[in-house]
N, C-alpha and C. Protein backbone atom coordinates (compact mmCIF):
# COMPACT_ATOMS: atom_id res chain seq x y z
N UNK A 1 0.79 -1.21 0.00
CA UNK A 1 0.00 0.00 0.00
C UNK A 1 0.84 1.28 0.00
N UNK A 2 2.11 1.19 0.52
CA UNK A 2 2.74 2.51 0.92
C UNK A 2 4.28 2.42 -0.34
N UNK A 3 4.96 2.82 -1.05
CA UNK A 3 4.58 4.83 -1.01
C UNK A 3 2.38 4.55 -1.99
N UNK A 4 2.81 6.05 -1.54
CA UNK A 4 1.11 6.66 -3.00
C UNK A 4 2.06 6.72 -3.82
N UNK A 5 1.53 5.70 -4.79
CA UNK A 5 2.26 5.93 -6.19
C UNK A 5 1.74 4.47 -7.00
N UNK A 6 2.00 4.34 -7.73
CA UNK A 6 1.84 2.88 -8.62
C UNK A 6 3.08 3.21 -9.91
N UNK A 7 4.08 1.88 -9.77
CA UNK A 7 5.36 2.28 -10.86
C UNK A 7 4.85 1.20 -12.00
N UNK A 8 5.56 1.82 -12.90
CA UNK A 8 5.34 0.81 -14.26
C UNK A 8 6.73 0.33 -14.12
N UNK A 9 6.66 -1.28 -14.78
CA UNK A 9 8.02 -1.84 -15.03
C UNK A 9 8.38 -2.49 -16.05
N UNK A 10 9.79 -2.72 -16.67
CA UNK A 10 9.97 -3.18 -17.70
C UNK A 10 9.18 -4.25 -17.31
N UNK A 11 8.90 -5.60 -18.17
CA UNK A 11 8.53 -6.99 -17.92
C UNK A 11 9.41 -8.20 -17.81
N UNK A 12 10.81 -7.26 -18.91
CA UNK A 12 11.89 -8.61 -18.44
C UNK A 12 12.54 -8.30 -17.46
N UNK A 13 12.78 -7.41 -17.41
CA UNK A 13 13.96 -6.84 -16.69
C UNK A 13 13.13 -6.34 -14.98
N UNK A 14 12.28 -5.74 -15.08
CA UNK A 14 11.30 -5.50 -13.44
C UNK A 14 11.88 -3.92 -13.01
N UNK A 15 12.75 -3.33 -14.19
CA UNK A 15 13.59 -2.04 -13.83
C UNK A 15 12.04 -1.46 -13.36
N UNK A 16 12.22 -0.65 -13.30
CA UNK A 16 11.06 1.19 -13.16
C UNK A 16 11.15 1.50 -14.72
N UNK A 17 10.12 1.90 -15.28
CA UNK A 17 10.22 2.71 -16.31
C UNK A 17 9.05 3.87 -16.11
N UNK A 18 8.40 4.31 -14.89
CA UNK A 18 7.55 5.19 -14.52
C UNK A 18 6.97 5.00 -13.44
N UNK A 19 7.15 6.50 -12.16
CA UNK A 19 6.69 6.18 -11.70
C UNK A 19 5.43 7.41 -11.24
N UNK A 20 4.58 6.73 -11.03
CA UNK A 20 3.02 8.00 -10.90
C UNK A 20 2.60 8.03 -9.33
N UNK A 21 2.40 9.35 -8.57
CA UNK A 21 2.01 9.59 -7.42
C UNK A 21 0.43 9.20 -7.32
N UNK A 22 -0.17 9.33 -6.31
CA UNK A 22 -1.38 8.73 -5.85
C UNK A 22 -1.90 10.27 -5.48
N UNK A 23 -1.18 10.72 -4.81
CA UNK A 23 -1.43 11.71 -3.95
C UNK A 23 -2.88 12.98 -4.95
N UNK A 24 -3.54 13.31 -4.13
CA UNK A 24 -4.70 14.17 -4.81
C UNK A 24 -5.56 14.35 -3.89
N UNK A 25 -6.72 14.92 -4.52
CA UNK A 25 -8.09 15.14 -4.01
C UNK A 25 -8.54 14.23 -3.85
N UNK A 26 -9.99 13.93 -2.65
CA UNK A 26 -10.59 12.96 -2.56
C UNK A 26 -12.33 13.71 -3.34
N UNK A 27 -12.98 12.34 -3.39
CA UNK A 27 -14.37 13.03 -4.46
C UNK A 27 -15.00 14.01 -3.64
N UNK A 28 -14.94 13.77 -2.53
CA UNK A 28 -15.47 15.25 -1.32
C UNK A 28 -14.81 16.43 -1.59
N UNK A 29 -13.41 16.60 -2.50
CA UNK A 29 -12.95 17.56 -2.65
C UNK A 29 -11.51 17.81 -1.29
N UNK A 30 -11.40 16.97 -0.72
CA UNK A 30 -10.26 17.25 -0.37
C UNK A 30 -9.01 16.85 -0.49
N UNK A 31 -7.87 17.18 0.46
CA UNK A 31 -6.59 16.51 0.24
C UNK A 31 -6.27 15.39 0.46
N UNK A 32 -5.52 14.53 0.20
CA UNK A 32 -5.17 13.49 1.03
C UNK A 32 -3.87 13.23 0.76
N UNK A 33 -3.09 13.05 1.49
CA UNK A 33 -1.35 13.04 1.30
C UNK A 33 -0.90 11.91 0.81
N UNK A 34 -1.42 10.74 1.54
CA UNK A 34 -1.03 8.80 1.12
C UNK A 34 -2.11 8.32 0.74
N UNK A 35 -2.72 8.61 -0.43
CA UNK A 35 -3.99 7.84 -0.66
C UNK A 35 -3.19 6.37 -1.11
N UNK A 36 -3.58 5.24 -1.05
CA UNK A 36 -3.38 4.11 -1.28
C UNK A 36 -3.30 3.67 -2.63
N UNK A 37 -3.16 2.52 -3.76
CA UNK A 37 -4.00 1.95 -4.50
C UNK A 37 -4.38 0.98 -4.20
N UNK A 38 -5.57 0.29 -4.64
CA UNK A 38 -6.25 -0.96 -3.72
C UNK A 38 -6.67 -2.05 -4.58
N UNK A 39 -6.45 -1.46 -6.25
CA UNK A 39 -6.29 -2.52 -6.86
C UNK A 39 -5.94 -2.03 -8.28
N UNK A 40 -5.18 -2.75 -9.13
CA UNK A 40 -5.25 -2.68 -10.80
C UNK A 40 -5.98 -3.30 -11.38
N UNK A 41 -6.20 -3.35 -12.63
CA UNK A 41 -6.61 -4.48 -13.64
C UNK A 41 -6.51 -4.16 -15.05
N UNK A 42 -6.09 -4.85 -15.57
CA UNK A 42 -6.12 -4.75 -17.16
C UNK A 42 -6.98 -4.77 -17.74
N UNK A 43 -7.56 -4.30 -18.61
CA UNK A 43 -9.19 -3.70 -19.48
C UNK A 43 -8.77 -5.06 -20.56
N UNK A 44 -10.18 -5.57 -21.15
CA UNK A 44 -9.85 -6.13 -22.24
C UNK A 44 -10.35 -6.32 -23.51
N UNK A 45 -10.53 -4.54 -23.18
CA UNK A 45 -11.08 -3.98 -24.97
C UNK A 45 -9.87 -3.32 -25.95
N UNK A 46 -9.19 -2.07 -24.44
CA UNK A 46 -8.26 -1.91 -25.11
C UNK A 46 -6.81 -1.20 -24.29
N UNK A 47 -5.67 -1.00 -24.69
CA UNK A 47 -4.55 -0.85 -23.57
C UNK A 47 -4.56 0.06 -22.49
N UNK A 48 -5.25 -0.70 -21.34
CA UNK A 48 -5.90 0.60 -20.21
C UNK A 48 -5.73 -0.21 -19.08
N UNK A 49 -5.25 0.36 -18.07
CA UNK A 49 -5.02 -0.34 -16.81
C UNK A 49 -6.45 0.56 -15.90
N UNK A 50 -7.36 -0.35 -15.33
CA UNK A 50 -8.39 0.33 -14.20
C UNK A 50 -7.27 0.51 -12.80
N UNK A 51 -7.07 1.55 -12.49
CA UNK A 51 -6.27 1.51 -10.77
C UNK A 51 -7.17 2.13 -10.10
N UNK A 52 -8.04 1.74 -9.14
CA UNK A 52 -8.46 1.78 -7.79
C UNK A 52 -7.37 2.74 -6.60
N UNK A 53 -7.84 4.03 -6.37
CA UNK A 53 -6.92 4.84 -5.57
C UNK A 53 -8.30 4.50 -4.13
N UNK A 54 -7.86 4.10 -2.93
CA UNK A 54 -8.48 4.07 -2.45
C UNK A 54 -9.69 4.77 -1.16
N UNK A 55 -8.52 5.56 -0.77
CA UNK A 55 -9.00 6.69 -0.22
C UNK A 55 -9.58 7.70 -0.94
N UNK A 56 -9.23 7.95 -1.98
CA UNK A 56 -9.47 9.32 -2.75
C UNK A 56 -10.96 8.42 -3.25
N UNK A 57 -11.32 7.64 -3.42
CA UNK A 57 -11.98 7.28 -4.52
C UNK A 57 -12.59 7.38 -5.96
N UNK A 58 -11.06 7.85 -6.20
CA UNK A 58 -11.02 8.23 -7.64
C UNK A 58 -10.42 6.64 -8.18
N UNK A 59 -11.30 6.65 -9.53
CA UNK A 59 -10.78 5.42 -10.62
C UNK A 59 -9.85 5.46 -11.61
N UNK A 60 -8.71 5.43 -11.82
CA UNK A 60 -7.75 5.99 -12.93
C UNK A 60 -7.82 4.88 -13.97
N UNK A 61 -8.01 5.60 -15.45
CA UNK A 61 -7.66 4.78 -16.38
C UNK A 61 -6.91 4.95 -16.98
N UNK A 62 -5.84 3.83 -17.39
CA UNK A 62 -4.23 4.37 -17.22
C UNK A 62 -3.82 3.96 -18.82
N UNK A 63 -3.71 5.16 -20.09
CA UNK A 63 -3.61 4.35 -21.45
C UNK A 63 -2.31 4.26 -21.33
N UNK A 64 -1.85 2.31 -21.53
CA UNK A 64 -0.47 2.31 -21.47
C UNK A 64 0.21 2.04 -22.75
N UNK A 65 -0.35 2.16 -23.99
CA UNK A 65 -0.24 2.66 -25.24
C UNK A 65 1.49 2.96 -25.53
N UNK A 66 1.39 4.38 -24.71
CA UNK A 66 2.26 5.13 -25.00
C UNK A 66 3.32 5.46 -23.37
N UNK A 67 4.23 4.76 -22.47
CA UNK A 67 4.24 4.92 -21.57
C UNK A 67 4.95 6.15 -21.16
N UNK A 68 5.72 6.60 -22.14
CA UNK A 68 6.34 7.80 -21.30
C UNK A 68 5.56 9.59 -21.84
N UNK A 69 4.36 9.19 -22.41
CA UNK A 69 3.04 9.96 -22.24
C UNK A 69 1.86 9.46 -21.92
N UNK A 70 1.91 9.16 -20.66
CA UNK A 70 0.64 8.48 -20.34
C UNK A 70 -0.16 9.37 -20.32
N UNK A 71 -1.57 8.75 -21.05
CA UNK A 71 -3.01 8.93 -20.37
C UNK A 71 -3.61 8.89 -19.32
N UNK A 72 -4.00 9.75 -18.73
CA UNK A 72 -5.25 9.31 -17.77
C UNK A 72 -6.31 9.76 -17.51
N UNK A 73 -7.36 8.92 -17.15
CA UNK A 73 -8.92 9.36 -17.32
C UNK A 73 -9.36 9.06 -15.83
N UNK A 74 -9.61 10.04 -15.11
CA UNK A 74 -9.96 9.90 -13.72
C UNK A 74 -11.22 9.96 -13.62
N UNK A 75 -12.17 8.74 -12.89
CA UNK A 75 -13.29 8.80 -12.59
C UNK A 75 -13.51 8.74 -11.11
N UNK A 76 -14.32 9.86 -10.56
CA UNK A 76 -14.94 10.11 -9.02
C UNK A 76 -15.67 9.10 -9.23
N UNK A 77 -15.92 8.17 -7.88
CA UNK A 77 -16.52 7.18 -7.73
C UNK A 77 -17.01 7.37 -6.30
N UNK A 78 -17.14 6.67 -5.00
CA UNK A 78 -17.40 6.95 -3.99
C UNK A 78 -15.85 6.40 -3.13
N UNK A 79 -14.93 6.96 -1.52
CA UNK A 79 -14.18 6.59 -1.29
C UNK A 79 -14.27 5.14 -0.61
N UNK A 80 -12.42 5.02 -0.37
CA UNK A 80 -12.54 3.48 0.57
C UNK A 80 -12.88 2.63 -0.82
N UNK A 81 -12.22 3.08 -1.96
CA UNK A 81 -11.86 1.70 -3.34
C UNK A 81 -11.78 0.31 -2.51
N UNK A 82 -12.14 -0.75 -2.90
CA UNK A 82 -11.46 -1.65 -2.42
C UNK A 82 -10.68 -2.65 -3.61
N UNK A 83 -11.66 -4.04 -3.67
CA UNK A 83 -11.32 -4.25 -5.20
C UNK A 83 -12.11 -5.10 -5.83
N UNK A 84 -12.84 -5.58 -6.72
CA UNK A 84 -13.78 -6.27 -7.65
C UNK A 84 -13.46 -7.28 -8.77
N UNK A 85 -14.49 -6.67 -9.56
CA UNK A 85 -14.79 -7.77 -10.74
C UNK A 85 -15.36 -7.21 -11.89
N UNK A 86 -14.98 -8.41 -12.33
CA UNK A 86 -15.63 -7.85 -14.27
C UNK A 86 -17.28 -9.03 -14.11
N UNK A 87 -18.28 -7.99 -15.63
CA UNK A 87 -19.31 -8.42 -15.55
C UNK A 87 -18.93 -9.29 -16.48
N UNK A 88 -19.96 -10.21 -16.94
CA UNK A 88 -19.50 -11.20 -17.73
C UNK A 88 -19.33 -11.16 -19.40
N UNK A 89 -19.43 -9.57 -19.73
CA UNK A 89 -19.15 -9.16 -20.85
C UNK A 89 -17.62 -8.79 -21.11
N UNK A 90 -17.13 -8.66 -19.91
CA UNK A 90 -15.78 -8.57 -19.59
C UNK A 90 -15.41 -6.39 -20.57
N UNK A 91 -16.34 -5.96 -19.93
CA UNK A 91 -16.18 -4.82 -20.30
C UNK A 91 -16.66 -3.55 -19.47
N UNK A 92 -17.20 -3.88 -18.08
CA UNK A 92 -18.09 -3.42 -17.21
C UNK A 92 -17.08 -3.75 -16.16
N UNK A 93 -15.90 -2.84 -15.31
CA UNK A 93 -15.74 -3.22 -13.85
C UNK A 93 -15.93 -2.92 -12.86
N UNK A 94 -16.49 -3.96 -11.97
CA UNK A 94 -17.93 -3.55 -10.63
C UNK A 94 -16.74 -3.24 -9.69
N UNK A 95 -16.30 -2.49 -8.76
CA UNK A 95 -15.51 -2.33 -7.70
C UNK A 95 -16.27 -1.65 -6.11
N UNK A 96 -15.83 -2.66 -5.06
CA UNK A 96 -16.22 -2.19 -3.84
C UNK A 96 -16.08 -1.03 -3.31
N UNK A 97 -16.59 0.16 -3.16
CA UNK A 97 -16.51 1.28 -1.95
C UNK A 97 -16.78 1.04 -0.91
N UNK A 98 -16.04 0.01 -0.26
CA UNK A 98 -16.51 -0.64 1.53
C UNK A 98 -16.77 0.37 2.17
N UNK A 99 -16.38 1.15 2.70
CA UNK A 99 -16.59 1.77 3.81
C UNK A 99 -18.02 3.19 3.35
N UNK A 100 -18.35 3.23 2.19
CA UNK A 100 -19.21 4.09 1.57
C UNK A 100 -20.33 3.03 1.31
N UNK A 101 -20.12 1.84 1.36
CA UNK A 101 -21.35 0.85 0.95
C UNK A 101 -21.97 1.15 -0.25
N UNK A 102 -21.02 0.90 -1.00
CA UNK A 102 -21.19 1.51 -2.53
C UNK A 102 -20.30 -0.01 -3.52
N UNK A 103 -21.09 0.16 -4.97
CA UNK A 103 -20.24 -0.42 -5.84
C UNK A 103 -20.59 0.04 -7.16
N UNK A 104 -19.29 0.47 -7.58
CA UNK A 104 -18.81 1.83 -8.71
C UNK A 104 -18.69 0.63 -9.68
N UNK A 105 -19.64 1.26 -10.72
CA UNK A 105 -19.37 0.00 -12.02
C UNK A 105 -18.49 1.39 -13.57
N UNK A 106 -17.96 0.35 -14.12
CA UNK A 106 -17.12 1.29 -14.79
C UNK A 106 -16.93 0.77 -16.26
N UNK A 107 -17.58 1.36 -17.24
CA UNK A 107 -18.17 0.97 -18.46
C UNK A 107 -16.23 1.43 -18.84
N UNK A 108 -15.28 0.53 -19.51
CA UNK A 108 -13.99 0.72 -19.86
C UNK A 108 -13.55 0.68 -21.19
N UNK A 109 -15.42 0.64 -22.26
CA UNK A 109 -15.08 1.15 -23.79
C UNK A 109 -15.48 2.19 -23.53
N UNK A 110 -16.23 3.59 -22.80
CA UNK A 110 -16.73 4.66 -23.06
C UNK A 110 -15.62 5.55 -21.87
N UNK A 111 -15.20 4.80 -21.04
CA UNK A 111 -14.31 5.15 -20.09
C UNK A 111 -15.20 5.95 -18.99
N UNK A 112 -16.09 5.52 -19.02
CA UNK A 112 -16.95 6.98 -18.09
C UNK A 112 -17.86 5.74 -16.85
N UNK A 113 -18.06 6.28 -15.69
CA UNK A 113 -19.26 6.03 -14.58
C UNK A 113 -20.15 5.26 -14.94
N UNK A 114 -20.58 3.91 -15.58
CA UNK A 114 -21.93 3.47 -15.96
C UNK A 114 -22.72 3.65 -14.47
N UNK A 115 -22.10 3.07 -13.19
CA UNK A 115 -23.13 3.20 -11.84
C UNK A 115 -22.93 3.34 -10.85
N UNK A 116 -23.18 4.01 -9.76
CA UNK A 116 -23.05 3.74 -8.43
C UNK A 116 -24.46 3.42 -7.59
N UNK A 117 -24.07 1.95 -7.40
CA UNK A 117 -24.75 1.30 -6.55
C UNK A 117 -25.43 1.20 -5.29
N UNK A 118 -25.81 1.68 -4.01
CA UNK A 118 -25.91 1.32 -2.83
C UNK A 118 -26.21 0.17 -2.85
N UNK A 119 -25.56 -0.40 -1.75
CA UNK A 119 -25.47 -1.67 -0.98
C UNK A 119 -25.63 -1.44 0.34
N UNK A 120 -25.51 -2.98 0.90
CA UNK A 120 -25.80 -2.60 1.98
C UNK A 120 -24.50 -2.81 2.80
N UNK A 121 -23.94 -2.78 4.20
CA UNK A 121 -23.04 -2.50 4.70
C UNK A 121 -22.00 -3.73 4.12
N UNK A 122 -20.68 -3.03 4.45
CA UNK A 122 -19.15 -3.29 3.81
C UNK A 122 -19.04 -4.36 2.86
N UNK A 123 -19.43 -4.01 1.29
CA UNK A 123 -19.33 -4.55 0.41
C UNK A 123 -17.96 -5.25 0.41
N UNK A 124 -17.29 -6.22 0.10
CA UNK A 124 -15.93 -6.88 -0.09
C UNK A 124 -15.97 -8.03 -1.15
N UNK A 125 -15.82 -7.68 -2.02
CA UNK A 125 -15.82 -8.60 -3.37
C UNK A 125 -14.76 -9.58 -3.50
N UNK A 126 -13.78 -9.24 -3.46
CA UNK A 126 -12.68 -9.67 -3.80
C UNK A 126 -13.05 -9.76 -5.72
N UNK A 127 -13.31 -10.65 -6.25
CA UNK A 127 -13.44 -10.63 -7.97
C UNK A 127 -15.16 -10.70 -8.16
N UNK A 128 -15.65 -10.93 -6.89
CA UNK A 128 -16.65 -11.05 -7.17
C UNK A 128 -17.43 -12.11 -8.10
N UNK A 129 -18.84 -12.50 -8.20
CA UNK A 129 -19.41 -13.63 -9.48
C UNK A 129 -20.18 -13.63 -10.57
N UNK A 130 -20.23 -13.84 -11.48
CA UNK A 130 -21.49 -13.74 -12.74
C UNK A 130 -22.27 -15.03 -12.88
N UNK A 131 -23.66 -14.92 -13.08
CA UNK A 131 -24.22 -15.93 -13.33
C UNK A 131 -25.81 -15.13 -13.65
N UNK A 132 -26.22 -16.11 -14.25
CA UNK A 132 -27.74 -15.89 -14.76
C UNK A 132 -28.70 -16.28 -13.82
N UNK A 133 -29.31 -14.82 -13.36
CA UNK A 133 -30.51 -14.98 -12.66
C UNK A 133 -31.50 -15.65 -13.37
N UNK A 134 -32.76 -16.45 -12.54
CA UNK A 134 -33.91 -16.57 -13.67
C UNK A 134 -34.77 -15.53 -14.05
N UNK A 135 -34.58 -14.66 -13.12
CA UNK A 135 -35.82 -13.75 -13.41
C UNK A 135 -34.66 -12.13 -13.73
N UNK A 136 -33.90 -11.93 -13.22
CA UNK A 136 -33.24 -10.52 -13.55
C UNK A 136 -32.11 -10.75 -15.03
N UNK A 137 -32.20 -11.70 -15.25
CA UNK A 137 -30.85 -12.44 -16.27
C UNK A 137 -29.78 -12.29 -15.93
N UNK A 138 -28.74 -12.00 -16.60
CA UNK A 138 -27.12 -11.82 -16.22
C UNK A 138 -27.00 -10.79 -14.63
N UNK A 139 -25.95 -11.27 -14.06
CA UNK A 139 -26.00 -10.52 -12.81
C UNK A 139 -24.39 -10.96 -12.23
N UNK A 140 -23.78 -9.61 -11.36
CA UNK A 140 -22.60 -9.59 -10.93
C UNK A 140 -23.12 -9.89 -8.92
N UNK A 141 -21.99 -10.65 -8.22
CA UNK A 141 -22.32 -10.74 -7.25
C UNK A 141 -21.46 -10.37 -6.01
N UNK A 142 -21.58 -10.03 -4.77
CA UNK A 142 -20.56 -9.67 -4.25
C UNK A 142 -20.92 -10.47 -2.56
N UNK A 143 -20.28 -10.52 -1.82
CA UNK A 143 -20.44 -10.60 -0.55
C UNK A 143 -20.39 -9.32 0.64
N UNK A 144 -20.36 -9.82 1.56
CA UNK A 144 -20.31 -8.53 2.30
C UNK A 144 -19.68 -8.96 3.97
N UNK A 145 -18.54 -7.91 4.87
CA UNK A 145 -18.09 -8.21 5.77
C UNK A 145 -18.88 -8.24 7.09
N UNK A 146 -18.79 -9.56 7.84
CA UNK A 146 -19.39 -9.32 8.60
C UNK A 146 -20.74 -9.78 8.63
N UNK A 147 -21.27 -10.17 8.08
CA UNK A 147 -22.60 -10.30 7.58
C UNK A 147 -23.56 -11.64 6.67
N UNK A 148 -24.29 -11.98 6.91
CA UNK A 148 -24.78 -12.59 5.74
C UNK A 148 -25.49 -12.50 4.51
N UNK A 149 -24.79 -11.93 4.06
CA UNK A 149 -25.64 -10.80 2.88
C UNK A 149 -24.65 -11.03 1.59
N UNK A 150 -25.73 -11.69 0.23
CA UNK A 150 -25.20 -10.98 -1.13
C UNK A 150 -25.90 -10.08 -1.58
N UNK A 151 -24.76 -9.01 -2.16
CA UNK A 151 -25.70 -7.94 -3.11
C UNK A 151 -25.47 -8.33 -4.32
N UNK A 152 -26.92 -8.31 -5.55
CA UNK A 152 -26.98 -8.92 -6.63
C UNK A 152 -26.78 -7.78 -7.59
N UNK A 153 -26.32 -7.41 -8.90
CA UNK A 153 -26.30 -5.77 -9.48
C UNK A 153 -26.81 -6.59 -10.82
N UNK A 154 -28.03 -6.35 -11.27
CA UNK A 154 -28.49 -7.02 -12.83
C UNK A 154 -26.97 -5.87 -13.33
N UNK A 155 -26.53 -6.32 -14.69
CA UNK A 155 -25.52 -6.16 -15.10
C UNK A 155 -26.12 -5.88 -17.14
N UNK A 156 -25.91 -5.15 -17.54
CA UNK A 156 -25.80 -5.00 -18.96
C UNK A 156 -26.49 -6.42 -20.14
N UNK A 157 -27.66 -6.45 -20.31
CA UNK A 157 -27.74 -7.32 -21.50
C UNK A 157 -28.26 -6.63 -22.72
N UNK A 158 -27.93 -7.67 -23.37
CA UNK A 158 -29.01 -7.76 -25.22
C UNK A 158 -30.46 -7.55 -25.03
N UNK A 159 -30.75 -8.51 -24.10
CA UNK A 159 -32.23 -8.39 -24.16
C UNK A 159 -32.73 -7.58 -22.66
N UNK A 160 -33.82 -6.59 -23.35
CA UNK A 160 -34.27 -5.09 -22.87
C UNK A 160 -34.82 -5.44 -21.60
N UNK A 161 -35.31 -6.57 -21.14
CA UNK A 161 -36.66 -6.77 -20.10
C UNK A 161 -35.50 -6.54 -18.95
N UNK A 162 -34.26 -7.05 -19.27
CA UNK A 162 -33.39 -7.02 -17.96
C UNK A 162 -32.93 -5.82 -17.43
N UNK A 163 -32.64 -5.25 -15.83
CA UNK A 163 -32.38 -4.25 -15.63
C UNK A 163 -31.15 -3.96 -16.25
N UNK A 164 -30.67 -2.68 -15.55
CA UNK A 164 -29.24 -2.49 -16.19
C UNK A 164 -28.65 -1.77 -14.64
N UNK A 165 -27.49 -2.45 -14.19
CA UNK A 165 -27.19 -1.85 -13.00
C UNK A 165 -28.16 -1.51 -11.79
N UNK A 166 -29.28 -2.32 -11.47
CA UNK A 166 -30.13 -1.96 -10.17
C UNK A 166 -30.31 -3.37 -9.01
């Protein structure tokens, strides 16, 4: 978790070839000196790393295209990132806001907010599950700390009758 930063590295070699601070605003608008990251993931539409800053609860999308001009596309989400899962389109990533009882879904061909969720207390996914409801259809799943509780999020389909993110 510690320094705030996330480095890029060669792959053979493991040198540094960049390294990026954490440090920023949180979505309330304030400072925060060591915001964390709490998770990465590789997109798999196109060359974009999702990083999870966790305190800040900002979402960075990181184009690694080009590394010594990186991109980035910061999405406010709710704080206390933790870390998630892909929907089963593998283009939608659902991520925990534990301590906000939230889960930030993140559409990663349009790069923008598809949802924020309420849940109910301390969402903790870890990758979280997909499977077909009978009655809501496709659906992402999560657990929760402490508790006996899944929260279910209908998730993106083809066919219209199904919700979308509720």
């Amino acid at each position: 978790y510690w320094p705030p930063q996330y480095t890029i590295m060669d792959g053979d070699t493991l040198k540094p070839r960049k390294v990026v601070s954490t440090r920023g605003m949180t979505v309330d608008g304030e400072y925060h000196p060591e915001p964390r990251v709490a998770s990465i993931v590789a997109s798999f539409i196109k060359p974009e790393w999702v990083v999870n800053i966790k305190e800040t609860g900002q979402i960075l999308l990181v184009d690694y295209s080009d590394i010594e001009n990186l991109k980035t596309t910061t999405i406010g989400s709710a704080k206390f990132l933790h870390d998630g899962g892909w929907d089963a389109s593998k283009r939608y990533f659902l991520v925990a806001a534990n301590a906000s009882n939230k889960i930030a879904a993140v559409d990663t061909k349009t790069g923008k907010l598809a949802a924020l969720v309420d849940t109910a207390k301390i969402p903790h996914p870890g990758r979280g599950a997909n499977f077909n409801h009978p009655k809501f259809g496709p659906v992402w799943t999560t657990g929760h700390l402490g508790a006996d509780v899944l929260t279910l999020i209908s998730t993106p389909s083809d066919d219209k009758k199904n919700a979308k993110f509720k």
